[in-house]
PDB file of N, CA and C in Angstrom:
ATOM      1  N   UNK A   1     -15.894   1.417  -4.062  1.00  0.00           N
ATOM      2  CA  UNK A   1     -14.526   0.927  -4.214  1.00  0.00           C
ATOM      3  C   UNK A   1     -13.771   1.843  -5.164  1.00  0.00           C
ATOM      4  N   UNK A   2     -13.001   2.356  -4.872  1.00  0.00           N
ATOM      5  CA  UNK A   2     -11.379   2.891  -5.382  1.00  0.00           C
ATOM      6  C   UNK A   2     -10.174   2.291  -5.572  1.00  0.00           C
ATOM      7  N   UNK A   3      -9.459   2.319  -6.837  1.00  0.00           N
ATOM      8  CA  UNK A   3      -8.446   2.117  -7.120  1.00  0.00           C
ATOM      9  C   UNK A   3      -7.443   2.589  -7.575  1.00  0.00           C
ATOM     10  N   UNK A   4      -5.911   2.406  -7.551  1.00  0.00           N
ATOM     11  CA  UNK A   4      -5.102   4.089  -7.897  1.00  0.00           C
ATOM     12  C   UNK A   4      -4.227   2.602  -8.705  1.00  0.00           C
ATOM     13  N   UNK A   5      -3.339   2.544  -9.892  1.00  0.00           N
ATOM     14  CA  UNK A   5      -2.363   2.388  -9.982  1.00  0.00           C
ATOM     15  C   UNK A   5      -0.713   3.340  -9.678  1.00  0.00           C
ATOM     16  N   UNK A   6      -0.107   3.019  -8.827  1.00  0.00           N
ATOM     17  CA  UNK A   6       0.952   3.239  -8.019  1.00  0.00           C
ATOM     18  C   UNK A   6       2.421   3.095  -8.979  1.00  0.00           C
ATOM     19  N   UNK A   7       3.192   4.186  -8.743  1.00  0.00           N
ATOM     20  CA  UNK A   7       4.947   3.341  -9.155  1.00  0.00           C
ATOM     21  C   UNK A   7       5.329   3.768  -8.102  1.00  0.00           C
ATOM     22  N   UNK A   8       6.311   2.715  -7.523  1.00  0.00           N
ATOM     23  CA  UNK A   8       6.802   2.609  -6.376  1.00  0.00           C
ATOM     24  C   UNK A   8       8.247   3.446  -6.582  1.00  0.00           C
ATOM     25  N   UNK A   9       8.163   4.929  -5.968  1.00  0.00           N
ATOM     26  CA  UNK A   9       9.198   5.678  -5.702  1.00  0.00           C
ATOM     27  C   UNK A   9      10.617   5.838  -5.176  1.00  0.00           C
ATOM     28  N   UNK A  10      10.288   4.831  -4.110  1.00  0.00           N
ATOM     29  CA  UNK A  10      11.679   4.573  -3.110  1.00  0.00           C
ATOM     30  C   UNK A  10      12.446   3.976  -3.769  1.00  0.00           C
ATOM     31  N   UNK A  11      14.188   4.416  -3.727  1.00  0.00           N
ATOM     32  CA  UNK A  11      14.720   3.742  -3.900  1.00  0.00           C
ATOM     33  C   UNK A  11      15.087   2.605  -3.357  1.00  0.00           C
ATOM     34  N   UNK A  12      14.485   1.728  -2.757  1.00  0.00           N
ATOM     35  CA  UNK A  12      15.034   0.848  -1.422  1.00  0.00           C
ATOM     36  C   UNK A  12      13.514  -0.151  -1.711  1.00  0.00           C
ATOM     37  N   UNK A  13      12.950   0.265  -2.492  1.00  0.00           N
ATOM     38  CA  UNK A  13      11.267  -0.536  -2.552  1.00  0.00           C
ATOM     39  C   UNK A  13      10.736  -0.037  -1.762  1.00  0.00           C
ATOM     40  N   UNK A  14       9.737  -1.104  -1.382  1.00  0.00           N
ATOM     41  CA  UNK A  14       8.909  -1.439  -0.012  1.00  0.00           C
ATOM     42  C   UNK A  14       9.260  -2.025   0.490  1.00  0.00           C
ATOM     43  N   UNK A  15      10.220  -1.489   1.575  1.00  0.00           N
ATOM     44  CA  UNK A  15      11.058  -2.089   2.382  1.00  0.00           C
ATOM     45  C   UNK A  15      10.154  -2.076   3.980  1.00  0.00           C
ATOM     46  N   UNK A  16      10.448  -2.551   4.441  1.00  0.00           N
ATOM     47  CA  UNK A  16      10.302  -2.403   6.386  1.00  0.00           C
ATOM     48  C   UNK A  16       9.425  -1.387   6.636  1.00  0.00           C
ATOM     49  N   UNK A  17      10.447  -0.245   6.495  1.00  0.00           N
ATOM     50  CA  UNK A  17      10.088   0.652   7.395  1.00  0.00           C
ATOM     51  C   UNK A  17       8.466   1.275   6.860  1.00  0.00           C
ATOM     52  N   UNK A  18       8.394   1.357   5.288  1.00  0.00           N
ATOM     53  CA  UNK A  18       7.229   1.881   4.395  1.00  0.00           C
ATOM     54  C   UNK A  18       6.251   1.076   4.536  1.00  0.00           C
ATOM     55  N   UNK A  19       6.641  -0.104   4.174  1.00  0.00           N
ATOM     56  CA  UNK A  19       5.466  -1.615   4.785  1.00  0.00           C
ATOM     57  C   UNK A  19       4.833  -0.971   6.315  1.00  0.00           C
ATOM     58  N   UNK A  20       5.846  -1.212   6.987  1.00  0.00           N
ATOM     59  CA  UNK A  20       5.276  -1.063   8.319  1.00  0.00           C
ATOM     60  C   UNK A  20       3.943   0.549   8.540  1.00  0.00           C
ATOM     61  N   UNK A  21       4.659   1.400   8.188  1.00  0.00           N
ATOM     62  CA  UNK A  21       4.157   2.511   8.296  1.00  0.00           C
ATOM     63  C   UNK A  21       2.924   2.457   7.386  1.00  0.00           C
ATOM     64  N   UNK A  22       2.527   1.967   6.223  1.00  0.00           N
ATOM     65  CA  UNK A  22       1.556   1.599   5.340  1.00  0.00           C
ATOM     66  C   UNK A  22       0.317   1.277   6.312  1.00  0.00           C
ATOM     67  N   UNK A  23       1.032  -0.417   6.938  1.00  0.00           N
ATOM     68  CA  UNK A  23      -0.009  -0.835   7.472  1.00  0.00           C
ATOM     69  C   UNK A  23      -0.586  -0.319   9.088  1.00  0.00           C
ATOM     70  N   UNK A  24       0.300   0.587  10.047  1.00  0.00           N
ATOM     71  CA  UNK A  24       0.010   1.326  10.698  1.00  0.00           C
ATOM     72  C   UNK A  24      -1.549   1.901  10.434  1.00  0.00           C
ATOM     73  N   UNK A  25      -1.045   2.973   9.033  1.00  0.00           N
ATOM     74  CA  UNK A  25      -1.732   3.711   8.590  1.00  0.00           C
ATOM     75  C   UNK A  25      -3.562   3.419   8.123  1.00  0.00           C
ATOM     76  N   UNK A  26      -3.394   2.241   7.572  1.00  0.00           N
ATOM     77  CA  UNK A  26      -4.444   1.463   6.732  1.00  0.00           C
ATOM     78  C   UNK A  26      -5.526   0.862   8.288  1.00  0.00           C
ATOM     79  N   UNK A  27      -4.726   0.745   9.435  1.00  0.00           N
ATOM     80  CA  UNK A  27      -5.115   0.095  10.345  1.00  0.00           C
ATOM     81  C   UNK A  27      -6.433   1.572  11.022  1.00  0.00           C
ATOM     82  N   UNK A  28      -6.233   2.855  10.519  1.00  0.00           N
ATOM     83  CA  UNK A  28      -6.323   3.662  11.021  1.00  0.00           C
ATOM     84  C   UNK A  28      -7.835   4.192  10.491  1.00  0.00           C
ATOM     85  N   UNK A  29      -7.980   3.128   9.307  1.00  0.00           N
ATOM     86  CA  UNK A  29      -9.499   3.499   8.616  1.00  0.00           C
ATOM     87  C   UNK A  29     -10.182   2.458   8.623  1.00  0.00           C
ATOM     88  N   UNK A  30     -11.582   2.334   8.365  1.00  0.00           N
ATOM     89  CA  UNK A  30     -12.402   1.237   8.539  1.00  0.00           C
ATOM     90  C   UNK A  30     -12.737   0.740   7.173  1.00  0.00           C
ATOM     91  N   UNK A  31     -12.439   1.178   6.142  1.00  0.00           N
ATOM     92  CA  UNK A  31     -12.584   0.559   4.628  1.00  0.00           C
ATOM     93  C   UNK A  31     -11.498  -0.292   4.775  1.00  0.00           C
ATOM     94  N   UNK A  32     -11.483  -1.761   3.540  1.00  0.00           N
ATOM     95  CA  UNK A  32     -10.670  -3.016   3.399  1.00  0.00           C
ATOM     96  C   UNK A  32      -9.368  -1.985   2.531  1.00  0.00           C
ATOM     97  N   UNK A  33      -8.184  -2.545   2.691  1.00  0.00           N
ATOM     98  CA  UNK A  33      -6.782  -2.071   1.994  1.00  0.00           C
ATOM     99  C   UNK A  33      -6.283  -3.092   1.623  1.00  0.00           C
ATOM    100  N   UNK A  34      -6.182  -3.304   0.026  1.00  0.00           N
ATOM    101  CA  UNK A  34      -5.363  -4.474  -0.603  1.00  0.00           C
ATOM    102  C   UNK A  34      -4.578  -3.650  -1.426  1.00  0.00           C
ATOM    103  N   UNK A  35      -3.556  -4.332  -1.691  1.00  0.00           N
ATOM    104  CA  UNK A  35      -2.226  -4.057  -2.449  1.00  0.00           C
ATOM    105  C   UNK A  35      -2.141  -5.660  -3.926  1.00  0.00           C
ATOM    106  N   UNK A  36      -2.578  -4.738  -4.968  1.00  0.00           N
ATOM    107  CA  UNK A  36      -1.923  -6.222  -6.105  1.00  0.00           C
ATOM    108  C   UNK A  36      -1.087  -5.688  -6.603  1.00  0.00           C
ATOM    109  N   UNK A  37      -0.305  -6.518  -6.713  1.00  0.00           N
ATOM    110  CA  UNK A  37       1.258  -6.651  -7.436  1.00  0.00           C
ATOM    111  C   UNK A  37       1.337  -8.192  -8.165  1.00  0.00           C
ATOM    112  N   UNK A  38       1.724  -8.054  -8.948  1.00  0.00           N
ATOM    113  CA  UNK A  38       2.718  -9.057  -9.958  1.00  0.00           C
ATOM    114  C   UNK A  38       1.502 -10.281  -9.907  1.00  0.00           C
ATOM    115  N   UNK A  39       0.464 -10.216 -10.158  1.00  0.00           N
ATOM    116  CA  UNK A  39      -0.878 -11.312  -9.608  1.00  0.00           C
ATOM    117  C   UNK A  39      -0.937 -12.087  -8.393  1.00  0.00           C
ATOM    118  N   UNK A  40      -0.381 -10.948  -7.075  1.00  0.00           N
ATOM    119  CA  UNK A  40      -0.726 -11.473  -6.121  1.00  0.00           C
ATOM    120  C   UNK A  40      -1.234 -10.561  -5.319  1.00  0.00           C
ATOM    121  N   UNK A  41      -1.929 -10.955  -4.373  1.00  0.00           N
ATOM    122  CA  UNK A  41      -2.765  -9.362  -3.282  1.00  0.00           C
ATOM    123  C   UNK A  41      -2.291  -9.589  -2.373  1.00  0.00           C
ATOM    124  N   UNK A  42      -2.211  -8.742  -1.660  1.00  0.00           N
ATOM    125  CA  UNK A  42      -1.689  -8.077   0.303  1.00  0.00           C
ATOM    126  C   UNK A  42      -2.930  -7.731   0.955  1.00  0.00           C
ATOM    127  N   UNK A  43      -3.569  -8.051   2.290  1.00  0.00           N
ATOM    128  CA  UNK A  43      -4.351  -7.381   3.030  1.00  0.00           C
ATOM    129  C   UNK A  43      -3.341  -6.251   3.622  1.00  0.00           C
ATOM    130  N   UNK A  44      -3.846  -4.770   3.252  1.00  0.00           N
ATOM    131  CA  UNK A  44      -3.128  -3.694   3.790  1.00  0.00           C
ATOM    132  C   UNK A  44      -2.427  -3.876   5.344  1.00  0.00           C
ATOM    133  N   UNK A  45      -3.465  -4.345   6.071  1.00  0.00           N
ATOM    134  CA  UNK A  45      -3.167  -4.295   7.773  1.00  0.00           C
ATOM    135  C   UNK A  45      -2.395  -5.836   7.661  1.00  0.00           C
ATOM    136  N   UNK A  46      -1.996  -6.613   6.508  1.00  0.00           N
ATOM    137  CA  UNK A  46      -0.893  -7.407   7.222  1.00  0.00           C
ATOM    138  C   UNK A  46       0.708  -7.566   6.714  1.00  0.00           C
ATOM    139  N   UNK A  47       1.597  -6.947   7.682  1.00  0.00           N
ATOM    140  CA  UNK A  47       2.863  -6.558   7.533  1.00  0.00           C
ATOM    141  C   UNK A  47       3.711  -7.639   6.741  1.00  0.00           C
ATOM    142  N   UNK A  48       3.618  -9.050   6.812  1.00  0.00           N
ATOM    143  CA  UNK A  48       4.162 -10.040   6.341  1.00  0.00           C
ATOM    144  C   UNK A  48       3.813  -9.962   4.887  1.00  0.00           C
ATOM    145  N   UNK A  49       2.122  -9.972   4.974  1.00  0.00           N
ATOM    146  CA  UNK A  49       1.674 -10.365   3.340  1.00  0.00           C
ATOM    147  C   UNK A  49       2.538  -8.778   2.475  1.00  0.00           C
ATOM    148  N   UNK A  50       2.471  -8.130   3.024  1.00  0.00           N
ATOM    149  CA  UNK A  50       2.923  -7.355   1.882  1.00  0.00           C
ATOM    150  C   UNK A  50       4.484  -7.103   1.524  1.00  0.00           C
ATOM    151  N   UNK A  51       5.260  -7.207   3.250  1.00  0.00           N
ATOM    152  CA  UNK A  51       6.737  -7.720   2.687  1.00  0.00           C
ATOM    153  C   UNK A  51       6.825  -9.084   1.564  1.00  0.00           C
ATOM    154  N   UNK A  52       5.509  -9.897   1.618  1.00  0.00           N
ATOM    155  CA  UNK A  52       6.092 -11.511   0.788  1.00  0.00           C
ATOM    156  C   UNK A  52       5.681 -10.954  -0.670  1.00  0.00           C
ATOM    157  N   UNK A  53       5.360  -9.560  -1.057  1.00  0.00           N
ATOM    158  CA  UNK A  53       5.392  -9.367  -2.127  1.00  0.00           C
ATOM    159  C   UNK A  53       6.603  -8.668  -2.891  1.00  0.00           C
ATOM    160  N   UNK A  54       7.847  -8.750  -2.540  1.00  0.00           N
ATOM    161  CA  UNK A  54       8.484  -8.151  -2.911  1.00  0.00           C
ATOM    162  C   UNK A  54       8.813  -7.321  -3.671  1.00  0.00           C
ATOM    163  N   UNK A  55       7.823  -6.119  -3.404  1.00  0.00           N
ATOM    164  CA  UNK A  55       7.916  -4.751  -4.332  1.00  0.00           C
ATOM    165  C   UNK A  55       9.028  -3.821  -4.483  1.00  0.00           C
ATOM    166  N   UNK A  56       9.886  -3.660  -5.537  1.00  0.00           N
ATOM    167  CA  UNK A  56      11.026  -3.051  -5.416  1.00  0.00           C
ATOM    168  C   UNK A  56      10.729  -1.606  -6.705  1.00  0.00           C
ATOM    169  N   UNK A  57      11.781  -1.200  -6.444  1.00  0.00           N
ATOM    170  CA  UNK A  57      11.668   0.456  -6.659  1.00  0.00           C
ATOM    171  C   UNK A  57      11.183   0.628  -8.186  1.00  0.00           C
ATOM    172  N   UNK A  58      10.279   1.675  -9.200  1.00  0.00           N
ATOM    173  CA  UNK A  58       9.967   0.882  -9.985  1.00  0.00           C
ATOM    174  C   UNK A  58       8.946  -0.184 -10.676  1.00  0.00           C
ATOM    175  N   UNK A  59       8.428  -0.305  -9.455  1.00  0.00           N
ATOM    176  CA  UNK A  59       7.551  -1.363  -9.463  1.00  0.00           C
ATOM    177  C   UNK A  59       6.086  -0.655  -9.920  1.00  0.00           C
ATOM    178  N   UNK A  60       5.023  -1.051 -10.316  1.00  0.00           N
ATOM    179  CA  UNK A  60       3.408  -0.451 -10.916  1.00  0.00           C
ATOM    180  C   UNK A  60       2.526  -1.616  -9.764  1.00  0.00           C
ATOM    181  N   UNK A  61       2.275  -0.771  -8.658  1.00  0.00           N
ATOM    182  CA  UNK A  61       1.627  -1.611  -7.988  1.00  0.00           C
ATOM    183  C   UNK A  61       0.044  -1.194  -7.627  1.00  0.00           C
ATOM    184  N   UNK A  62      -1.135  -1.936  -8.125  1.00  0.00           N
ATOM    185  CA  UNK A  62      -2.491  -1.751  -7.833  1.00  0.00           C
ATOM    186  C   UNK A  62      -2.938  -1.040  -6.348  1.00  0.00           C
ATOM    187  N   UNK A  63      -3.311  -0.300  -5.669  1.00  0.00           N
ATOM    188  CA  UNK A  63      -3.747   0.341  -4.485  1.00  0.00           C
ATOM    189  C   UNK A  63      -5.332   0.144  -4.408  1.00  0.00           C
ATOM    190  N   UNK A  64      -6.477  -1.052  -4.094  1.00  0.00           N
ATOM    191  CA  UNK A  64      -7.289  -1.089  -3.945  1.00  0.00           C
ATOM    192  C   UNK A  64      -7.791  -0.767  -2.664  1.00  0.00           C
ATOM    193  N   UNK A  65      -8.896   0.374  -2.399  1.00  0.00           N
ATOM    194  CA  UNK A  65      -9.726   0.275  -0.965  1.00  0.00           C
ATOM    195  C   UNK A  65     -10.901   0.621  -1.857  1.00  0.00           C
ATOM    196  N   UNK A  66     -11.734  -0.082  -0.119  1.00  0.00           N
ATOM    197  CA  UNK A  66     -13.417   0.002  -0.337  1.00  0.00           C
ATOM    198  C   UNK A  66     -13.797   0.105   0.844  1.00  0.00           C
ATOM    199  N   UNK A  67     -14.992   1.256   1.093  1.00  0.00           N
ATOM    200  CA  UNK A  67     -15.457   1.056   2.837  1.00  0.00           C
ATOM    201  C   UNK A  67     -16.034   2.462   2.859  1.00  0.00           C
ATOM    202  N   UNK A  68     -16.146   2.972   3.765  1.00  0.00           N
ATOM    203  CA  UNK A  68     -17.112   4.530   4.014  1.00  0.00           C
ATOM    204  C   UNK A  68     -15.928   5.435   3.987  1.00  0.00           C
ATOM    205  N   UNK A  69     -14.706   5.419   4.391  1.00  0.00           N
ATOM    206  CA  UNK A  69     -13.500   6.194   4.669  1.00  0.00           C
ATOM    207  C   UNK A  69     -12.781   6.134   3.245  1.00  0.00           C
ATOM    208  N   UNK A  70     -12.986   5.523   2.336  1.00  0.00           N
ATOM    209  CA  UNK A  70     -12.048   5.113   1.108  1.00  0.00           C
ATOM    210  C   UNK A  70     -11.175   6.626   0.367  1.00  0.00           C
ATOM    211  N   UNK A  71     -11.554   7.449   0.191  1.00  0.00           N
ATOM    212  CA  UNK A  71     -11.484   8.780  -0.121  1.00  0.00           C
ATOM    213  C   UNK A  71     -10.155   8.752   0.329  1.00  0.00           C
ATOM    214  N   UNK A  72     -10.103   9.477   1.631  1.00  0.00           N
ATOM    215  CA  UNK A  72      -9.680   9.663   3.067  1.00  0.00           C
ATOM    216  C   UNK A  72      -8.147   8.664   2.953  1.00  0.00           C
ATOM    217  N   UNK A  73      -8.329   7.554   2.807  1.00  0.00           N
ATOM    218  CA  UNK A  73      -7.744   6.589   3.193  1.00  0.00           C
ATOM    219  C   UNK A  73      -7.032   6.457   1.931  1.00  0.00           C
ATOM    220  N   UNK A  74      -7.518   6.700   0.984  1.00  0.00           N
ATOM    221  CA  UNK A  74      -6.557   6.310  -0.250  1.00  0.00           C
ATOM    222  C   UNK A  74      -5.539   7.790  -0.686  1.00  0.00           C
ATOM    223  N   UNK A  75      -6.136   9.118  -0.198  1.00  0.00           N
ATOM    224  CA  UNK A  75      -5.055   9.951  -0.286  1.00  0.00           C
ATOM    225  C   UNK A  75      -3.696   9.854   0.892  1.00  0.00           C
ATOM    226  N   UNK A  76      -4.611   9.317   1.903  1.00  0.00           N
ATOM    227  CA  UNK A  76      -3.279   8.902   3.007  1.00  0.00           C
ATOM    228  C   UNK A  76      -2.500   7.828   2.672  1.00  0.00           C
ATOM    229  N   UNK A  77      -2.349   6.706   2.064  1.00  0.00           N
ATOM    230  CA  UNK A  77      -2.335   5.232   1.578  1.00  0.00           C
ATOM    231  C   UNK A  77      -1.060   6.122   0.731  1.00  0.00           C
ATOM    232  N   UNK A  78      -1.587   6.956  -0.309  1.00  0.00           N
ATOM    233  CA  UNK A  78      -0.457   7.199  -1.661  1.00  0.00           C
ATOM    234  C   UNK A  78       0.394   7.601  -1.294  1.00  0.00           C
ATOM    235  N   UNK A  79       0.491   8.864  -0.011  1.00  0.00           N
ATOM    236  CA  UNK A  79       1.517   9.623   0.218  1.00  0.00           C
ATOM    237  C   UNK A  79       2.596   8.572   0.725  1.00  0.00           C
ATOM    238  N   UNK A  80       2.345   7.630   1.089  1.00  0.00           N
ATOM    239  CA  UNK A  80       3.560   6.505   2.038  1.00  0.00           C
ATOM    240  C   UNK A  80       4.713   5.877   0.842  1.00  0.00           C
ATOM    241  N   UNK A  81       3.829   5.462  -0.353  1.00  0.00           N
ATOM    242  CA  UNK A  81       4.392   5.237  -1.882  1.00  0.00           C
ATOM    243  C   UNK A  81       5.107   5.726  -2.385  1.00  0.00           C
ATOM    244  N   UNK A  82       4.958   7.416  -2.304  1.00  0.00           N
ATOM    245  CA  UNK A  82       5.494   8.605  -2.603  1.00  0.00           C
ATOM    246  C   UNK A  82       6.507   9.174  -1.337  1.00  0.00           C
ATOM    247  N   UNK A  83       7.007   8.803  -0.774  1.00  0.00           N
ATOM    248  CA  UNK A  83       7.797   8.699   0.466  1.00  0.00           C
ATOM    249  C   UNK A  83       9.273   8.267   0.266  1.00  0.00           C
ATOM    250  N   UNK A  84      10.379   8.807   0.546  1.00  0.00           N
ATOM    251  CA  UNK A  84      11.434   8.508   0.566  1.00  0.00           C
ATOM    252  C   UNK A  84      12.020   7.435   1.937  1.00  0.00           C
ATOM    253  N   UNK A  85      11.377   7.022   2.489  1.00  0.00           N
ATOM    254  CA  UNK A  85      11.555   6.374   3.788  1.00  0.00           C
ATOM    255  C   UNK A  85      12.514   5.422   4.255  1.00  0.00           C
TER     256      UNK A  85
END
């Protein structure tokens, strides 16, 4: 298991389009993808749970994965954070 603490870059948060593309992405490896924020967690692959966290720009958000791909998956995972989208 790997963990990154995150600041959320976009000006706009984690909006839609970054959510969406996140969990695209996360869907794409076989290690688990959680997101904690503000003492609550997101399963990476679900688009709702992580819009109901309302992460806005600014924000210090936890990036947890674990699984055989975690490496892999967590340098792909950051770049979406780091994204103007």
């Amino acid at each position: 298991m790997i963990q990154r603490e995150i600041t959320v870059a976009n000006c706009n948060g984690f909006h839609l389009r970054p959510a969406a593309l996140f969990t695209q992405t996360a869907s794409d490896f076989q290690s688990t993808v959680r997101i904690l924020y503000n003492g609550q967690k997101a399963e990476g692959r679900n688009l709702l749970e992580i819009l109901k966290l309302g992460i806005e720009e600014g924000s210090r958000v936890t990036l947890v994965i674990d699984g055989s791909d975690e490496k892999e998956a967590m340098e792909e995972l950051l770049g979406i954070f780091y994204k103007s989208i």
